[in-house]
C-alpha atoms as a PDB file:
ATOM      1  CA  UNK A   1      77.237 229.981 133.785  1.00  0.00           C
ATOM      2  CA  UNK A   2      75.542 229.275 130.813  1.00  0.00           C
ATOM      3  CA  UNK A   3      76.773 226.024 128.164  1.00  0.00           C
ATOM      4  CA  UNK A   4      75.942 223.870 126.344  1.00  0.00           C
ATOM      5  CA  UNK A   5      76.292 220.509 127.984  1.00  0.00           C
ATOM      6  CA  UNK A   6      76.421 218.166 125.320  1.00  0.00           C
ATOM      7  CA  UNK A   7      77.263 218.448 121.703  1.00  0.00           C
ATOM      8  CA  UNK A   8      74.853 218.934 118.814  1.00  0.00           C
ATOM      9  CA  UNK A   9      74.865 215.592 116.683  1.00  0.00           C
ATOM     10  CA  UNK A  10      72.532 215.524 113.739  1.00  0.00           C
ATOM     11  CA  UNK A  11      71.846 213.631 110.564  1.00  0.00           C
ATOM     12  CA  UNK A  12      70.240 215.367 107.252  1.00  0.00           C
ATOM     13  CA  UNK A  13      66.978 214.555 106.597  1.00  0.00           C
ATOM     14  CA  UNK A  14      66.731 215.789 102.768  1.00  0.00           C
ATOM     15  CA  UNK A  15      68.548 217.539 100.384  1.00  0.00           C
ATOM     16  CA  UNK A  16      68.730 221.564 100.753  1.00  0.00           C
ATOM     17  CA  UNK A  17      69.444 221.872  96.793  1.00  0.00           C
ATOM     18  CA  UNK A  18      65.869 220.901  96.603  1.00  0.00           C
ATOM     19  CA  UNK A  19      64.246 223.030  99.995  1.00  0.00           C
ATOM     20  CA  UNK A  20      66.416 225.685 100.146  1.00  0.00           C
ATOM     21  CA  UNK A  21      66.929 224.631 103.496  1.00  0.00           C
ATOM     22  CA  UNK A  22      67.757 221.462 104.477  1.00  0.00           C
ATOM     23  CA  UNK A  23      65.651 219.102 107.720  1.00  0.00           C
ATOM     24  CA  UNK A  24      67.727 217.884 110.181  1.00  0.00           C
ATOM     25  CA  UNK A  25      67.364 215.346 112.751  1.00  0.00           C
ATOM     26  CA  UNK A  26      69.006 215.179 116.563  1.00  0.00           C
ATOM     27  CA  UNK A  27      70.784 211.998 116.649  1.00  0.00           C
ATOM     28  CA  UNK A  28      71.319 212.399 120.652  1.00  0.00           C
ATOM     29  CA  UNK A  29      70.054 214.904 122.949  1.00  0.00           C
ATOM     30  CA  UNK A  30      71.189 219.061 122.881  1.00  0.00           C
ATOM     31  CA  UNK A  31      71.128 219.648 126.780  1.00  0.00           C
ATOM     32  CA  UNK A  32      71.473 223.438 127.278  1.00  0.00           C
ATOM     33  CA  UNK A  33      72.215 225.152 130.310  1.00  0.00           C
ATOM     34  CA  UNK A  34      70.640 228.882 130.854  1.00  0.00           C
ATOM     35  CA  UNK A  35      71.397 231.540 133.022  1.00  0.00           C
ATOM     36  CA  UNK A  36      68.313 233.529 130.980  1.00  0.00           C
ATOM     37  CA  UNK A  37      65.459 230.590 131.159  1.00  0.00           C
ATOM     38  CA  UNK A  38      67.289 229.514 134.964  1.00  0.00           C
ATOM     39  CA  UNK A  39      66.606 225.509 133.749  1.00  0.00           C
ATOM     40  CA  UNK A  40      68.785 223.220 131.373  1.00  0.00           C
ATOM     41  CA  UNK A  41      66.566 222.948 128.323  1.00  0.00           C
ATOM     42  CA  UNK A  42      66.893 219.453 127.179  1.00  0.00           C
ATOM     43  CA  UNK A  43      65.953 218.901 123.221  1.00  0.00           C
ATOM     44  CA  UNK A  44      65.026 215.759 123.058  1.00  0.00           C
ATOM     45  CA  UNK A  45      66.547 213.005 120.310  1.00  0.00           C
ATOM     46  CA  UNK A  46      65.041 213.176 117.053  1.00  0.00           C
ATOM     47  CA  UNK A  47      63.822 216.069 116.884  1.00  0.00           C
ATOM     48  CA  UNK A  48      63.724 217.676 113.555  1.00  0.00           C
ATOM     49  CA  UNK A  49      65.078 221.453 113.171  1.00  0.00           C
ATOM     50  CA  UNK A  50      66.063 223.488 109.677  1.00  0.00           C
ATOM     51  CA  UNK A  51      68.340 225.196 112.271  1.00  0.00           C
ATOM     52  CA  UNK A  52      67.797 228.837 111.783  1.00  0.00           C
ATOM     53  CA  UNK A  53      65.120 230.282 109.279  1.00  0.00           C
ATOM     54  CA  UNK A  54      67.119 232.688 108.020  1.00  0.00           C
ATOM     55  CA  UNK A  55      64.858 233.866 104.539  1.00  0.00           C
ATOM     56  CA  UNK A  56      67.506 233.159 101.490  1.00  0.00           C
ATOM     57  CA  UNK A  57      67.640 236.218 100.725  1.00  0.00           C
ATOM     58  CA  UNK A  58      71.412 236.821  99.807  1.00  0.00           C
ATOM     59  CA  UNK A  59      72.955 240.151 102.138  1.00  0.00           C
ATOM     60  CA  UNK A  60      70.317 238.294 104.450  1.00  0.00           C
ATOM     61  CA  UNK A  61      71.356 235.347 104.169  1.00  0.00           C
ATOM     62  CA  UNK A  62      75.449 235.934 104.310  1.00  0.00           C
ATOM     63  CA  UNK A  63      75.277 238.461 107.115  1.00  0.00           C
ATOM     64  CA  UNK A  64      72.780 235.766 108.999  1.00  0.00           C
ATOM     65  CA  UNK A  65      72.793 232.277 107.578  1.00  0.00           C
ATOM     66  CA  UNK A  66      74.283 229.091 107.977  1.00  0.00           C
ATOM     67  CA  UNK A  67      75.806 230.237 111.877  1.00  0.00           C
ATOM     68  CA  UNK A  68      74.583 229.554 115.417  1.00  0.00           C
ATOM     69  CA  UNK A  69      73.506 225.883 114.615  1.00  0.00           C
ATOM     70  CA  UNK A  70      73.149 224.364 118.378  1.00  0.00           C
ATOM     71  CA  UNK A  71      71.462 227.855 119.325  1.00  0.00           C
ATOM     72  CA  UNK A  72      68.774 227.555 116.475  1.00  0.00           C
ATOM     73  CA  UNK A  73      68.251 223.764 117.661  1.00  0.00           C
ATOM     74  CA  UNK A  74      67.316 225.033 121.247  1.00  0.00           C
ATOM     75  CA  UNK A  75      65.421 228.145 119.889  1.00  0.00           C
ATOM     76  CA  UNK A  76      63.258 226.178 117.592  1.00  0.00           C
ATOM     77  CA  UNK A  77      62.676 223.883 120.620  1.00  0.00           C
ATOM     78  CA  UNK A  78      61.100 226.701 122.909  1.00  0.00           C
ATOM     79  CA  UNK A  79      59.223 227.795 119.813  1.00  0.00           C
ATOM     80  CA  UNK A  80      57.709 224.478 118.982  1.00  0.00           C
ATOM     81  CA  UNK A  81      56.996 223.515 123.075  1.00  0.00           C
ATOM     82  CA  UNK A  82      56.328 227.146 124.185  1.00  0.00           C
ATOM     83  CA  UNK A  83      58.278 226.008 127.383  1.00  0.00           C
ATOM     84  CA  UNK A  84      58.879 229.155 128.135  1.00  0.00           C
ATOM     85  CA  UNK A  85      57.302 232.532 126.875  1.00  0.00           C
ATOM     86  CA  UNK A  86      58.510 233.853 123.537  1.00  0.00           C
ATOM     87  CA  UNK A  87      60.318 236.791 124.318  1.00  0.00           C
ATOM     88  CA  UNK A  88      62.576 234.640 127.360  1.00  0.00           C
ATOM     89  CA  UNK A  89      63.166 232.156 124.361  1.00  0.00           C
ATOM     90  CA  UNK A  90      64.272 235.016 121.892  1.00  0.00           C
ATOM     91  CA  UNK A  91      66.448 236.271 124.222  1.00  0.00           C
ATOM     92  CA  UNK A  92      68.020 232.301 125.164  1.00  0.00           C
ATOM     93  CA  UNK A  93      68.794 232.307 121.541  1.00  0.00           C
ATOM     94  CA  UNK A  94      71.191 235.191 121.635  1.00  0.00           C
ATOM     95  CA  UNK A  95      72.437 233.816 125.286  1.00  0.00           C
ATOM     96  CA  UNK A  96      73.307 230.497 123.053  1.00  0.00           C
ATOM     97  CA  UNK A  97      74.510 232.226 120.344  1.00  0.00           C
ATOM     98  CA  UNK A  98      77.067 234.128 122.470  1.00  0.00           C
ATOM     99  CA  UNK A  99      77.803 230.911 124.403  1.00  0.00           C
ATOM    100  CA  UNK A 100      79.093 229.306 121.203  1.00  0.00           C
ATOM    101  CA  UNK A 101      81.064 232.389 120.051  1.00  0.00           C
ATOM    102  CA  UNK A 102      78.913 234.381 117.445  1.00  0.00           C
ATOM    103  CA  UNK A 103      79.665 237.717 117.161  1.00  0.00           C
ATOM    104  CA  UNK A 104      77.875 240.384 118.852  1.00  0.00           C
ATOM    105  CA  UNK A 105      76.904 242.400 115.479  1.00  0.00           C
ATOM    106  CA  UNK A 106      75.521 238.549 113.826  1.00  0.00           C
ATOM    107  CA  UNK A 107      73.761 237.309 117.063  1.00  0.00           C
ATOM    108  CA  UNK A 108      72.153 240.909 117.754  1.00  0.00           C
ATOM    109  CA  UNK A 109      70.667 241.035 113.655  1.00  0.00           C
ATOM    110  CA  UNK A 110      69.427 237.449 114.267  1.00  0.00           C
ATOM    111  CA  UNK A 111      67.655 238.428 117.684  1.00  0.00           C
ATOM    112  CA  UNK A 112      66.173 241.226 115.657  1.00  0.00           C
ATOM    113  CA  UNK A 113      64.974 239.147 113.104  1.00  0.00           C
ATOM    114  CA  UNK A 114      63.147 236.327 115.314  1.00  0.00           C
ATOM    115  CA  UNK A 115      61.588 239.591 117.341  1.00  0.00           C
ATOM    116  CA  UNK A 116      60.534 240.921 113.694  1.00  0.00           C
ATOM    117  CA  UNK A 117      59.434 238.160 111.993  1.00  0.00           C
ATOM    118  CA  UNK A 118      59.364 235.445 114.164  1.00  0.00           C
ATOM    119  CA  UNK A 119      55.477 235.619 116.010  1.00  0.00           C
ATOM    120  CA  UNK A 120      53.684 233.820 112.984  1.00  0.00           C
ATOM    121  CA  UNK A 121      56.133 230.765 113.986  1.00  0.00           C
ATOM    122  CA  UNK A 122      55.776 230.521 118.028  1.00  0.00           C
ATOM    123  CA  UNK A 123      54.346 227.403 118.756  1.00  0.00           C
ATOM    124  CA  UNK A 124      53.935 225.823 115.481  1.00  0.00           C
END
């Protein structure tokens, strides 16, 4: 069964009045467990995530934004690392996002909108 095994515990890095999106920094480990990657994905402490990328763009933005926090930790994770191939990690971040009790209709636009717009970003 897929969980999250610990708890997402982050500081903020600097202040999103002045990115429009704020840095954040893991304070202890995320340690995932997926049914879709088969493998606990362990993010390691302090690494630095803006969570998800959603563009501030405001129906964007309010249908998308600000939600799924520990899944857009892991997500960014497999994008940075490449662990696993992009399309398995796509599809862990809507596993995650379910997990942690996002709607279907907000976890299915954000899984469209990493598969859309998110292959500039894999691996950097």
């Amino acid at each position: 069964m897929s969980m999250f095994v610990t708890a997402l515990e982050v500081t903020l890095l600097d202040d999103t009045s002045n990115s429009g999106r704020g840095s954040w920094r893991l304070d202890a480990a995320l340690l995932y467990a997926s049914d879709v990657a088969n493998r606990v994905i362990a993010v390691p402490v302090g690494f630095v995530t803006d969570f998800a990328s959603v563009p501030r763009v405001p129906l964007a933005f309010w249908l998308t934004g600000d939600t799924c926090h520990e899944a857009a930790v892991v997500h960014d994770y497999l994008y940075k690392t490449m662990l696993l191939p992009r399309d398995v990690a796509d599809q862990v971040l809507q596993e995650a996002s379910e997990v942690t009790g996002v709607p279907w209709w907000r976890r299915t636009l954000v899984y469209w909108g990493v598969r859309v717009g998110g292959a500039s970003h894999f691996g950097t």
